[in-house]
Protein backbone atom coordinates (compact mmCIF):
# COMPACT_ATOMS: atom_id res chain seq x y z
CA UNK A 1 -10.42 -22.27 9.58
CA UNK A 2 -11.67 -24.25 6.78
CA UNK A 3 -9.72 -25.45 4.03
CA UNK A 4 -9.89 -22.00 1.81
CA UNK A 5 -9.37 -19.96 4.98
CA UNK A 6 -6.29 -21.87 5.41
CA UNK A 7 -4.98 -22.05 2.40
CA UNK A 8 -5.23 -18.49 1.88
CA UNK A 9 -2.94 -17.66 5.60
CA UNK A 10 -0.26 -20.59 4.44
CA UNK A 11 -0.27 -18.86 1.10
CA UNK A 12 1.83 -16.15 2.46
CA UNK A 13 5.55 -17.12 2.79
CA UNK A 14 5.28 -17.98 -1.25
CA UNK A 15 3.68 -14.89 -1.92
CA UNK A 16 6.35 -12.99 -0.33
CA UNK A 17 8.83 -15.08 -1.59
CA UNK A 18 7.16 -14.89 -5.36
CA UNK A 19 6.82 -11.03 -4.79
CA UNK A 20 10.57 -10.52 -3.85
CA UNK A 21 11.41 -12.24 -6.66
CA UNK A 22 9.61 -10.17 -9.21
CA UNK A 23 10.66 -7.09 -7.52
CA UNK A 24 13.93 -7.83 -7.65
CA UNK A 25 13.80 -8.49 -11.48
CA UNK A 26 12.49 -4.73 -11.99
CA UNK A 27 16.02 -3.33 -10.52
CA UNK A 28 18.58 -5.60 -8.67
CA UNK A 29 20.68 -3.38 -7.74
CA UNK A 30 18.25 -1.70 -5.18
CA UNK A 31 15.91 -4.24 -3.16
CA UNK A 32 12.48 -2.22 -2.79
CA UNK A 33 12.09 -4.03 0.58
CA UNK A 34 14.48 -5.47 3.05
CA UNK A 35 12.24 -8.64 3.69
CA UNK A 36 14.66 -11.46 2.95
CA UNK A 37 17.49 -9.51 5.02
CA UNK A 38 17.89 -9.18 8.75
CA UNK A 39 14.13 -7.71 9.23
CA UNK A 40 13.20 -4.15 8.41
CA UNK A 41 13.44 -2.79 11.21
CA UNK A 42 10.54 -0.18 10.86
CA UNK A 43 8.45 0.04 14.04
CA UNK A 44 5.10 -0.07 12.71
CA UNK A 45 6.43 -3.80 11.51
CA UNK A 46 8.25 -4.38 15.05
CA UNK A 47 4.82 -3.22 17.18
CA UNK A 48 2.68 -5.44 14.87
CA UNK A 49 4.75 -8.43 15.18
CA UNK A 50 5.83 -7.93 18.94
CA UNK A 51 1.46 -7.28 19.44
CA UNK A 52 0.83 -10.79 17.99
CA UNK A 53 3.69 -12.72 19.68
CA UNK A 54 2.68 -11.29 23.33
CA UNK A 55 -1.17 -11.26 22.42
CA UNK A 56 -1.24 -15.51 21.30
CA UNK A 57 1.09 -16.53 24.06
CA UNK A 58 -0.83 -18.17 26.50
CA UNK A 59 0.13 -17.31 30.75
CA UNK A 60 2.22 -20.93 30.46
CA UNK A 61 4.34 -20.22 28.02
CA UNK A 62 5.27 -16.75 28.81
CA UNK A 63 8.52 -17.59 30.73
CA UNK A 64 9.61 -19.86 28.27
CA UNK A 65 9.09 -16.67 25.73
CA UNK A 66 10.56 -14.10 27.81
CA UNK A 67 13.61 -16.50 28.21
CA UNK A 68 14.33 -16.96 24.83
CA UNK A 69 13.55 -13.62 23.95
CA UNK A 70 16.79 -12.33 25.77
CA UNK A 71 18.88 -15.22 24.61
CA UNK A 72 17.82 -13.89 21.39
CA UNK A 73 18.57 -10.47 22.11
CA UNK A 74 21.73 -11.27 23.54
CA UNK A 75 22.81 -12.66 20.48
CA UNK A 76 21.53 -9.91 17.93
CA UNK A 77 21.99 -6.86 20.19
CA UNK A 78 25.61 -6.82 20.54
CA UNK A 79 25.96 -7.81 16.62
CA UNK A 80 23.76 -4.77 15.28
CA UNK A 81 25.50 -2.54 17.39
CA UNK A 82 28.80 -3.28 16.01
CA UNK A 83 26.91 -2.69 12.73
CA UNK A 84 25.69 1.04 13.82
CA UNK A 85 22.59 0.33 15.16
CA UNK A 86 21.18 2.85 17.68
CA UNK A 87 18.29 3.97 19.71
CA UNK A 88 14.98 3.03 18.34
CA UNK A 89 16.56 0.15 15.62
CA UNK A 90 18.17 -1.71 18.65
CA UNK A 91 14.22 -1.43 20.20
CA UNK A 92 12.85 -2.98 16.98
CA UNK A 93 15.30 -6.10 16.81
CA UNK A 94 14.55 -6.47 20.24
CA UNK A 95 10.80 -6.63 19.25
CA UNK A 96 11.81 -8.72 16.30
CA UNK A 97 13.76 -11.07 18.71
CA UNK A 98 10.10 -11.34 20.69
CA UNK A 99 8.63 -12.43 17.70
CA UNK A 100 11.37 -14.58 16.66
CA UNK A 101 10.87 -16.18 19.76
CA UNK A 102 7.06 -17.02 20.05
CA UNK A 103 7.58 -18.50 16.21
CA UNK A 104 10.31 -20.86 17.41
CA UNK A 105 7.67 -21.75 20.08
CA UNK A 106 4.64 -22.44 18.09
CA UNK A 107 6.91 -24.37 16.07
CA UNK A 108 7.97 -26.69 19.47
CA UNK A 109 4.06 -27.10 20.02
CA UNK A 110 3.72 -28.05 16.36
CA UNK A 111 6.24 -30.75 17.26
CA UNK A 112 5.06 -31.66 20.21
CA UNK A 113 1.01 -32.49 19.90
CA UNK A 114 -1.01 -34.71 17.48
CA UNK A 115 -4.24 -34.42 15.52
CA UNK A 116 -6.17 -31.53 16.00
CA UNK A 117 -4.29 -29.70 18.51
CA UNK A 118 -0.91 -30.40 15.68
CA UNK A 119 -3.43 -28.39 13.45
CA UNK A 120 -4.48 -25.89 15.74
CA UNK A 121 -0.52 -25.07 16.84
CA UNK A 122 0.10 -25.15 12.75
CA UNK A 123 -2.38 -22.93 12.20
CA UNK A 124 -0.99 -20.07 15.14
CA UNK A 125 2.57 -20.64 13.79
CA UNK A 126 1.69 -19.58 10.46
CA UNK A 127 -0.57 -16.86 11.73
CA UNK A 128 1.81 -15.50 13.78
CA UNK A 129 4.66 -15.39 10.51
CA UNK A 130 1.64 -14.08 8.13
CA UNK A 131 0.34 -11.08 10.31
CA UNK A 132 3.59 -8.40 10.54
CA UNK A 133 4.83 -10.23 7.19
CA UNK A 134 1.74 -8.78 5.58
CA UNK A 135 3.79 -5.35 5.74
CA UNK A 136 6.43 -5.63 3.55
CA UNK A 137 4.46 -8.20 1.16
CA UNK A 138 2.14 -5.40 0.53
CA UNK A 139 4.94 -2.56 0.00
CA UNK A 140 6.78 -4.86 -2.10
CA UNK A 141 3.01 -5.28 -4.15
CA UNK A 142 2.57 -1.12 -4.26
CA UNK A 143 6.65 -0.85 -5.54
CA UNK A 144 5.87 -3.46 -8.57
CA UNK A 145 2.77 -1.45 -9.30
CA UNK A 146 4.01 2.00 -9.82
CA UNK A 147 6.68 0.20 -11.85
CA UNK A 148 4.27 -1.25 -13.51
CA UNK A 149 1.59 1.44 -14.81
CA UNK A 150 3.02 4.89 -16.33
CA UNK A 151 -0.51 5.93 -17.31
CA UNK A 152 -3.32 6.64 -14.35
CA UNK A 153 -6.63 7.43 -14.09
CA UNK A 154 -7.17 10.06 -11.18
CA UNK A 155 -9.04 12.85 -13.65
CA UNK A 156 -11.86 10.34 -14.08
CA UNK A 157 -12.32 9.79 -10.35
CA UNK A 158 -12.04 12.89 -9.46
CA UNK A 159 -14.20 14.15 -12.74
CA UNK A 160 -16.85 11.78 -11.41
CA UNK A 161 -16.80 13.26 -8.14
CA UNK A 162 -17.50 16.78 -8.83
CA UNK A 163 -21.25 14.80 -10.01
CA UNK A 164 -22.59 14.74 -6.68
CA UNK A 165 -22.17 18.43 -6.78
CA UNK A 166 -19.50 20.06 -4.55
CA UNK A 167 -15.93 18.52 -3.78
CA UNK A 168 -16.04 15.99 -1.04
CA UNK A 169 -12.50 15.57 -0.69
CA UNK A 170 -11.44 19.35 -0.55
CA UNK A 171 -14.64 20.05 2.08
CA UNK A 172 -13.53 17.03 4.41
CA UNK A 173 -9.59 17.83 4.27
CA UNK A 174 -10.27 21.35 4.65
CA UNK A 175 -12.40 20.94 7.53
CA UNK A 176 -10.44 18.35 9.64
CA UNK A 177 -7.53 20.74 9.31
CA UNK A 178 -10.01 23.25 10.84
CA UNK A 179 -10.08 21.52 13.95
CA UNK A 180 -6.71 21.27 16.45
CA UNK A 181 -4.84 17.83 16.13
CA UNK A 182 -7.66 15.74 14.10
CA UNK A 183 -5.54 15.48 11.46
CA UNK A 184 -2.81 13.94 13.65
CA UNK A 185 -5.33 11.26 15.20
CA UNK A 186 -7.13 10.45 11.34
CA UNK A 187 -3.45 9.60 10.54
CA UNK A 188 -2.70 7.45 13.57
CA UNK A 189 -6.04 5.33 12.68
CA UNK A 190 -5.18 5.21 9.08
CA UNK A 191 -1.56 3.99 9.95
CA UNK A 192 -2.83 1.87 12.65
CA UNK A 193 -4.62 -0.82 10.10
CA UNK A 194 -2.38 -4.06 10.40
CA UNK A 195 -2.50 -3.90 13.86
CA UNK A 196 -5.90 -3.24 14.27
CA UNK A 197 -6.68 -6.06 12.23
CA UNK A 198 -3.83 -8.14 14.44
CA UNK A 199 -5.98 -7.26 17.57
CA UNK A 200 -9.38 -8.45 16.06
CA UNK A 201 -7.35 -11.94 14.60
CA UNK A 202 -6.54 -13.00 18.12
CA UNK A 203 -9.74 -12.10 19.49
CA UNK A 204 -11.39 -13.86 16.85
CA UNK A 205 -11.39 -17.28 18.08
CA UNK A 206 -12.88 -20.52 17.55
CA UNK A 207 -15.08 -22.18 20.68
CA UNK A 208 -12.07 -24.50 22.25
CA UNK A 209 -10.15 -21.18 22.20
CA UNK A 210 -8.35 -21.25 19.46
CA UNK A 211 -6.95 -18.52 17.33
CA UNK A 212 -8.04 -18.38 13.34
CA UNK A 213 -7.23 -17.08 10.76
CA UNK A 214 -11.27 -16.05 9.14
CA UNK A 215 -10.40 -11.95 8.82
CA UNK A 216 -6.78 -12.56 8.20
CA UNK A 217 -7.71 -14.88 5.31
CA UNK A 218 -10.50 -11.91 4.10
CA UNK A 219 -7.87 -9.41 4.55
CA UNK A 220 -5.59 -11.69 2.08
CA UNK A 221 -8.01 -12.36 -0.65
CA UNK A 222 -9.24 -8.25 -0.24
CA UNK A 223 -5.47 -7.77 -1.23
CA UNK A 224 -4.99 -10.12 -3.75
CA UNK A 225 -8.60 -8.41 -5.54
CA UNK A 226 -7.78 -5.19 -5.02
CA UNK A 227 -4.28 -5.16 -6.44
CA UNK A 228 -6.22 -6.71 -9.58
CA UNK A 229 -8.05 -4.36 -9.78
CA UNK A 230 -5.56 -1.30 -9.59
CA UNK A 231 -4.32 -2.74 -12.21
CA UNK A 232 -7.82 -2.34 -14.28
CA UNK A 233 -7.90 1.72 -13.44
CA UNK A 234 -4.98 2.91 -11.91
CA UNK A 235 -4.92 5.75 -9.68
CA UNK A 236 -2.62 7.84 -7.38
CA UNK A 237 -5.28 9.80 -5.18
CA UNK A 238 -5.62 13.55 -5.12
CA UNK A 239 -3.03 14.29 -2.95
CA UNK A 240 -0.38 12.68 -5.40
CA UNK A 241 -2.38 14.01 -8.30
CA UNK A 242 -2.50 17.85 -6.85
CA UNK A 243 0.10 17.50 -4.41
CA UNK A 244 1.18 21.13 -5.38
CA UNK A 245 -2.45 22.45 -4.12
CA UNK A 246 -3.83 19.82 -2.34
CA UNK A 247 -6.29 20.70 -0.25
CA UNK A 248 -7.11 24.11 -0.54
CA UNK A 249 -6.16 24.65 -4.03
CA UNK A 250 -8.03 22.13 -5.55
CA UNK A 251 -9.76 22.64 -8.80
CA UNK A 252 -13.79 22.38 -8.97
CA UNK A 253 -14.24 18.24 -9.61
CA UNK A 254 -16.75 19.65 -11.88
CA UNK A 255 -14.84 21.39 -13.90
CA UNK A 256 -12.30 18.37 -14.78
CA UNK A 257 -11.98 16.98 -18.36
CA UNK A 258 -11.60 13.49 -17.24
CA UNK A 259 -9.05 11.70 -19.33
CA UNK A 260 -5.50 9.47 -18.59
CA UNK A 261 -2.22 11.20 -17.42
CA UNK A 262 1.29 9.38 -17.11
CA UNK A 263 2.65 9.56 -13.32
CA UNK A 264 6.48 8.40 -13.40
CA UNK A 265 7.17 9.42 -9.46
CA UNK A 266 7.13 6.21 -8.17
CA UNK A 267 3.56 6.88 -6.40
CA UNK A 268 1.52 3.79 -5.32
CA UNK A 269 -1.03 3.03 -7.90
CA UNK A 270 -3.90 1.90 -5.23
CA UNK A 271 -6.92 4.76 -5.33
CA UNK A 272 -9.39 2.35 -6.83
CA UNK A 273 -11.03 1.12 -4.77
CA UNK A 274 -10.18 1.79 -1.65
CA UNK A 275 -8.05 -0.75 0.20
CA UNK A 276 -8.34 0.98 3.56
CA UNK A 277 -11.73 1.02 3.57
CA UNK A 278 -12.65 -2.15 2.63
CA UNK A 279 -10.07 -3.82 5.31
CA UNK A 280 -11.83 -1.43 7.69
CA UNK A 281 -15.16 -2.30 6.47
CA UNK A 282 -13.64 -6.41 7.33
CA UNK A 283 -12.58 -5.33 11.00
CA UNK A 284 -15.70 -3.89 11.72
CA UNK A 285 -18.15 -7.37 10.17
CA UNK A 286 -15.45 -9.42 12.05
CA UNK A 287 -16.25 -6.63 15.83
CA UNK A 288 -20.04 -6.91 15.32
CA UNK A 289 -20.75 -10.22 16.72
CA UNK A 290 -18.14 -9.76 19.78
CA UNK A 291 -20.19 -7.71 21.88
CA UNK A 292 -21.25 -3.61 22.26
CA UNK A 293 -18.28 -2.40 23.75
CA UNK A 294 -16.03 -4.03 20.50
CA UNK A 295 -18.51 -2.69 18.11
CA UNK A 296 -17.68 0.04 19.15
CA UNK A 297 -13.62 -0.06 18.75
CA UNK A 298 -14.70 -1.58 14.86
CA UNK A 299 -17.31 1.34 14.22
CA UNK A 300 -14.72 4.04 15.54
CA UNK A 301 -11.98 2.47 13.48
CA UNK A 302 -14.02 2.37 10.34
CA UNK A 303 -15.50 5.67 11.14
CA UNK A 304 -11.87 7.13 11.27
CA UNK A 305 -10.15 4.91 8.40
CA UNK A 306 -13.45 7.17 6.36
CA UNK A 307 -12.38 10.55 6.77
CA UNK A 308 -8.67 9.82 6.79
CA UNK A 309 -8.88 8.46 3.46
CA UNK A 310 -10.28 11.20 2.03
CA UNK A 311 -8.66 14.06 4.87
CA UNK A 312 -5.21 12.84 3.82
CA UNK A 313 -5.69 12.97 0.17
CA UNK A 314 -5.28 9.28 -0.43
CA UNK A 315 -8.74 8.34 -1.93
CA UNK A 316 -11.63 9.54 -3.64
CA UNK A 317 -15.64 9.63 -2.74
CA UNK A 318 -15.94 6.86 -5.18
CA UNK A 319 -12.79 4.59 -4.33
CA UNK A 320 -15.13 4.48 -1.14
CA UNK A 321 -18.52 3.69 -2.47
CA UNK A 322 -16.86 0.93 -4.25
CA UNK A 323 -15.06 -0.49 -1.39
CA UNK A 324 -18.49 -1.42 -0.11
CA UNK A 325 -19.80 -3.68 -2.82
CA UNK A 326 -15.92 -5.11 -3.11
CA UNK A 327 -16.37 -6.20 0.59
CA UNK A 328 -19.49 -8.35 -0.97
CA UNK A 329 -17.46 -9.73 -3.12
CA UNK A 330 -14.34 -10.68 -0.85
CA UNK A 331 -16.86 -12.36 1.66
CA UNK A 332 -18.28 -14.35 -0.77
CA UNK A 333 -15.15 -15.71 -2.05
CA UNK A 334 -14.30 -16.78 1.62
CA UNK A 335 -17.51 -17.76 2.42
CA UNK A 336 -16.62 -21.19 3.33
CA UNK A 337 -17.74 -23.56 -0.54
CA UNK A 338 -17.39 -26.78 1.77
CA UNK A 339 -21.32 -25.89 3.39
CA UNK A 340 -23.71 -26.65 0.70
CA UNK A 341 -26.12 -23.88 2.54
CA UNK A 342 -23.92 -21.28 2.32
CA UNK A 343 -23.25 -21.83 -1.47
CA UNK A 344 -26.18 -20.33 -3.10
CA UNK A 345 -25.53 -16.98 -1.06
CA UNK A 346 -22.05 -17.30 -1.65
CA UNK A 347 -22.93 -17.44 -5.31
CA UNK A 348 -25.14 -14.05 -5.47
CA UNK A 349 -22.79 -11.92 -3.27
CA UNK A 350 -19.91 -12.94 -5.84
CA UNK A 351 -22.33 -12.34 -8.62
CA UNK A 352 -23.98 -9.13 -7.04
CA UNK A 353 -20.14 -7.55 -6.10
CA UNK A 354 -18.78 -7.94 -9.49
CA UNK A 355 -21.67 -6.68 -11.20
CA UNK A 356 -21.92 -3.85 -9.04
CA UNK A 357 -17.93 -3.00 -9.17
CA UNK A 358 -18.03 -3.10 -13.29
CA UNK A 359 -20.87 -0.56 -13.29
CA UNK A 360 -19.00 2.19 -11.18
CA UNK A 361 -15.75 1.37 -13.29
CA UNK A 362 -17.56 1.31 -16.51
CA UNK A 363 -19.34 4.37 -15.64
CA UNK A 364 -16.35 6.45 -14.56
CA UNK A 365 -14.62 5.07 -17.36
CA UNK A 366 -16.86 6.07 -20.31
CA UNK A 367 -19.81 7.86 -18.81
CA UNK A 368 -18.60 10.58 -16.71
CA UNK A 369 -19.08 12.93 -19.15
CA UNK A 370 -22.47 11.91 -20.23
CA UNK A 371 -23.48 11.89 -16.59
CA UNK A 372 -23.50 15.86 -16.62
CA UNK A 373 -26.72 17.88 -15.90
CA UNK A 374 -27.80 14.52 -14.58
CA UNK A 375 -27.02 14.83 -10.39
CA UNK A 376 -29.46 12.49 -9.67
CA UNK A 377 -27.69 9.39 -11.34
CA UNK A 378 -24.30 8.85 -9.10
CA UNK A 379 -26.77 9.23 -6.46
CA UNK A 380 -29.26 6.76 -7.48
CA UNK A 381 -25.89 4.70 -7.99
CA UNK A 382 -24.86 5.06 -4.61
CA UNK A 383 -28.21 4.40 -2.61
CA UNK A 384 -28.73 0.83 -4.96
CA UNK A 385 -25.27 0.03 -4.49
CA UNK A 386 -25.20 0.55 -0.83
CA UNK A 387 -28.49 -0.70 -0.47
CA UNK A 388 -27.73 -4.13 -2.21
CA UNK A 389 -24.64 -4.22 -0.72
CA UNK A 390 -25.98 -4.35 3.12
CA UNK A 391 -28.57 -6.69 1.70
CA UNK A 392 -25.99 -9.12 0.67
CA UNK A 393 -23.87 -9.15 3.23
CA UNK A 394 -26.54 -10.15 6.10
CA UNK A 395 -27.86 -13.19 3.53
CA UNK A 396 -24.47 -14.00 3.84
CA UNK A 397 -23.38 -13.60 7.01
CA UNK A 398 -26.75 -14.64 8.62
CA UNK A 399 -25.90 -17.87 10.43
CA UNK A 400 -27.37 -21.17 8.76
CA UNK A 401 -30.42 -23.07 9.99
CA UNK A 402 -29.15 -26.34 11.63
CA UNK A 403 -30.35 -28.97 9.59
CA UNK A 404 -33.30 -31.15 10.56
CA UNK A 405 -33.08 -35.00 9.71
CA UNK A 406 -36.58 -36.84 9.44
CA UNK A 407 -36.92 -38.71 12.80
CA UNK A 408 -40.19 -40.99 12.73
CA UNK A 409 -42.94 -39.67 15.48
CA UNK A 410 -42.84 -42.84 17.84
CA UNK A 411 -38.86 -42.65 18.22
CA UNK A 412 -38.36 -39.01 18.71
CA UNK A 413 -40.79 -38.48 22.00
CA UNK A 414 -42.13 -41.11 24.15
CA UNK A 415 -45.25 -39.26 24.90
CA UNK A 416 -45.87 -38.15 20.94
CA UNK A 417 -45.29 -41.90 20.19
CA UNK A 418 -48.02 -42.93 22.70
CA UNK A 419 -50.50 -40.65 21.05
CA UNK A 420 -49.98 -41.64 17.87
CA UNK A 421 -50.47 -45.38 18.80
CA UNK A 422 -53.87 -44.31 20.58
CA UNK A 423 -54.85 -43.05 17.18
């Protein structure tokens, strides 16, 4: 990792510390996450943090972590059964008590090496607290939000959907109820996302082997932007906003007078843009240089985190399209500032994201309406924006020249040097 990479993954404990804190402030009486108590217990949290304990732990060490593991659980079982714990809780502290364990043994290798491999065993210790922590840092994010912002924005996106003529969202919901148990796998993919990224972390390694943190840091800084920017247009997503008609009662997108609504149910304000996508849009950048049959895995995941965001009612066509130029804009940021060669196309994919990003929101904020009768324009919109987008991202991601000192003709080849002298 370099320096921003790592700063970003060690960042974690304060932020979910900081966002406790704040959460707490709103209503103390009732915690809007358990994440400072004995752990959640919810299994997507367990099977996350259970997948990166067993996936990091090399063959060595797997006795010493299967040995502590049940000294752990024979410690915590017995005590959250006396508390009423049952059936698939007692299975998640176990699975807490296996990631419990592989921390406390990073933490021995942290103690126990020097230099670089000290780093490297810092580096996995932290990963391995940052990845399932990620959970309830982000629900404790969404809770402040819809605390935070009565008013929303969802007629606008939707309004400015109905301008590609049609309605995307009730055509793709509609049809992938059509079809016997697609529904069910869109919504395993969609729920699957932190451990998909967990898998794609550890495979993601450096060339003596080591796990890094590169897509967990982009996955960090795409939620630190994106929570900014809910902030900028809030949004609940159709289902939320027509969750008493949603799908096939929903109104013609082109018939919508776009305009701001309060929304006081407690509903996640996190439509624009789409979080999902662009995290999906991360796994698949960080698949493509592992080899076909991963592509493959990243392209399916993406392809499904698509039409489950829009099947399920959580996100709009244009929280989408604007995932895509935010992705620009998160790789540039973690583009690594330390390589004067990658700084210049750093520079125009941060410049190039943000400018793209405040035309959609300026245009769905103020121009929706004036964007009538004209179908060709989101389109237009769309193509550029998608177009710049990919052309960004492989400047960026294109891997640098090696640099090429001056080396004078007689000392870099024996024969050259001999010619030249002839001369």
């Amino acid at each position: 990792m370099n320096r921003l990479e790592r700063g970003m993954v060690y960042l974690i404990p304060v932020l979910l510390l900081v966002a406790e804190a704040i959460a707490l402030g709103f209503d103390r009486s009732i915690a809007p996450h358990h994440a400072l108590q004995p752990l959640n217990g919810q299994l997507l949290f367990t099977a996350t943090a259970a997948a990166i304990a067993l996936m990091t732990t090399r063959r060595s060490e797997i006795g010493d972590l299967c040995g502590l593991t049940g000294i752990l659980a024979a410690i915590l079982l017995p005590v959250c059964y006396g508390f009423g714990a049952r059936g698939l809780t007692l299975l998640s502290i176990f699975g807490e008590g296996l990631w419990l364990a592989s921390l406390l043994l990073a933490a021995r290798a942290v103690l126990a090496s020097r230099g670089e491999r000290r780093r490297s065993a810092l580096d996995l210790l932290v990963i391995r607290f940052s990845l399932p922590i990620c959970l309830p840092l982000l629900q404790v994010m969404l809770w402040i939000q819809s605390h935070s912002f009565a008013q929303v924005y969802d007629l606008h996106l939707y309004a400015f959907d109905g301008l590609f003529g049609g309605n995307v969202v009730k055509s793709v919901a509609v049809f992938v109820r059509s079809v016997p148990g697609l529904i069910t796998v869109l919504w395993v993919i969609y729920q699957s996302l932190v451990p998909a990224v967990a898998l794609f972390v550890v495979l993601q390694r450096t060339e003596h082997g080591f796990v890094h943190g590169k897509l967990l840091s982009r996955f960090l800084v795409a939620a630190a932007l994106g929570y900014a920017l809910y902030a900028m247009m809030p949004g609940i997503g159709p289902l939320m906003t027509f969750v008493d008609v949603f799908p096939y009662g929903l109104p013609d997108a082109a018939s919508v007078v776009p305009g701001p609504f309060a929304e006081f149910d407690g509903a996640p304000r996190n439509a624009m843009p789409s979080l999902h996508t662009a995290w999906a849009l991360l796994v698949f950048i960080a698949a493509w240089p592992m080899g076909p049959w991963l592509r493959l895995v990243g392209g399916v995941f993406l392809a499904g985190t698509l039409g489950a965001t829009l099947a399920l009612g959580e996100h709009y066509l244009v929280d989408l399209i604007v995932a895509v130029p935010f992705v620009v804009l998160v790789e540039g940021i973690a583009a690594n500032p330390f390589a004067p060669e990658q700084r210049r196309r750093a520079l125009q994919a941060i410049v190039g994201g943000i400018a793209m990003i405040a035309t959609w929101l300026l245009a769905i904020r103020f121009a929706t309406v004036a964007f009538h009768g004209l179908p060709l324009v989101p389109w237009l919109m769309t193509f550029a924006t998608l177009g710049l987008s990919l052309l960004l991202l492989v400047r960026l991601l294109a891997p640098s020249a090696p640099r090429v000192s001056a080396v004078p003709a007689t000392t870099a080849h024996p024969v050259a040097g001999a010619l030249l002298a002839a001369d």
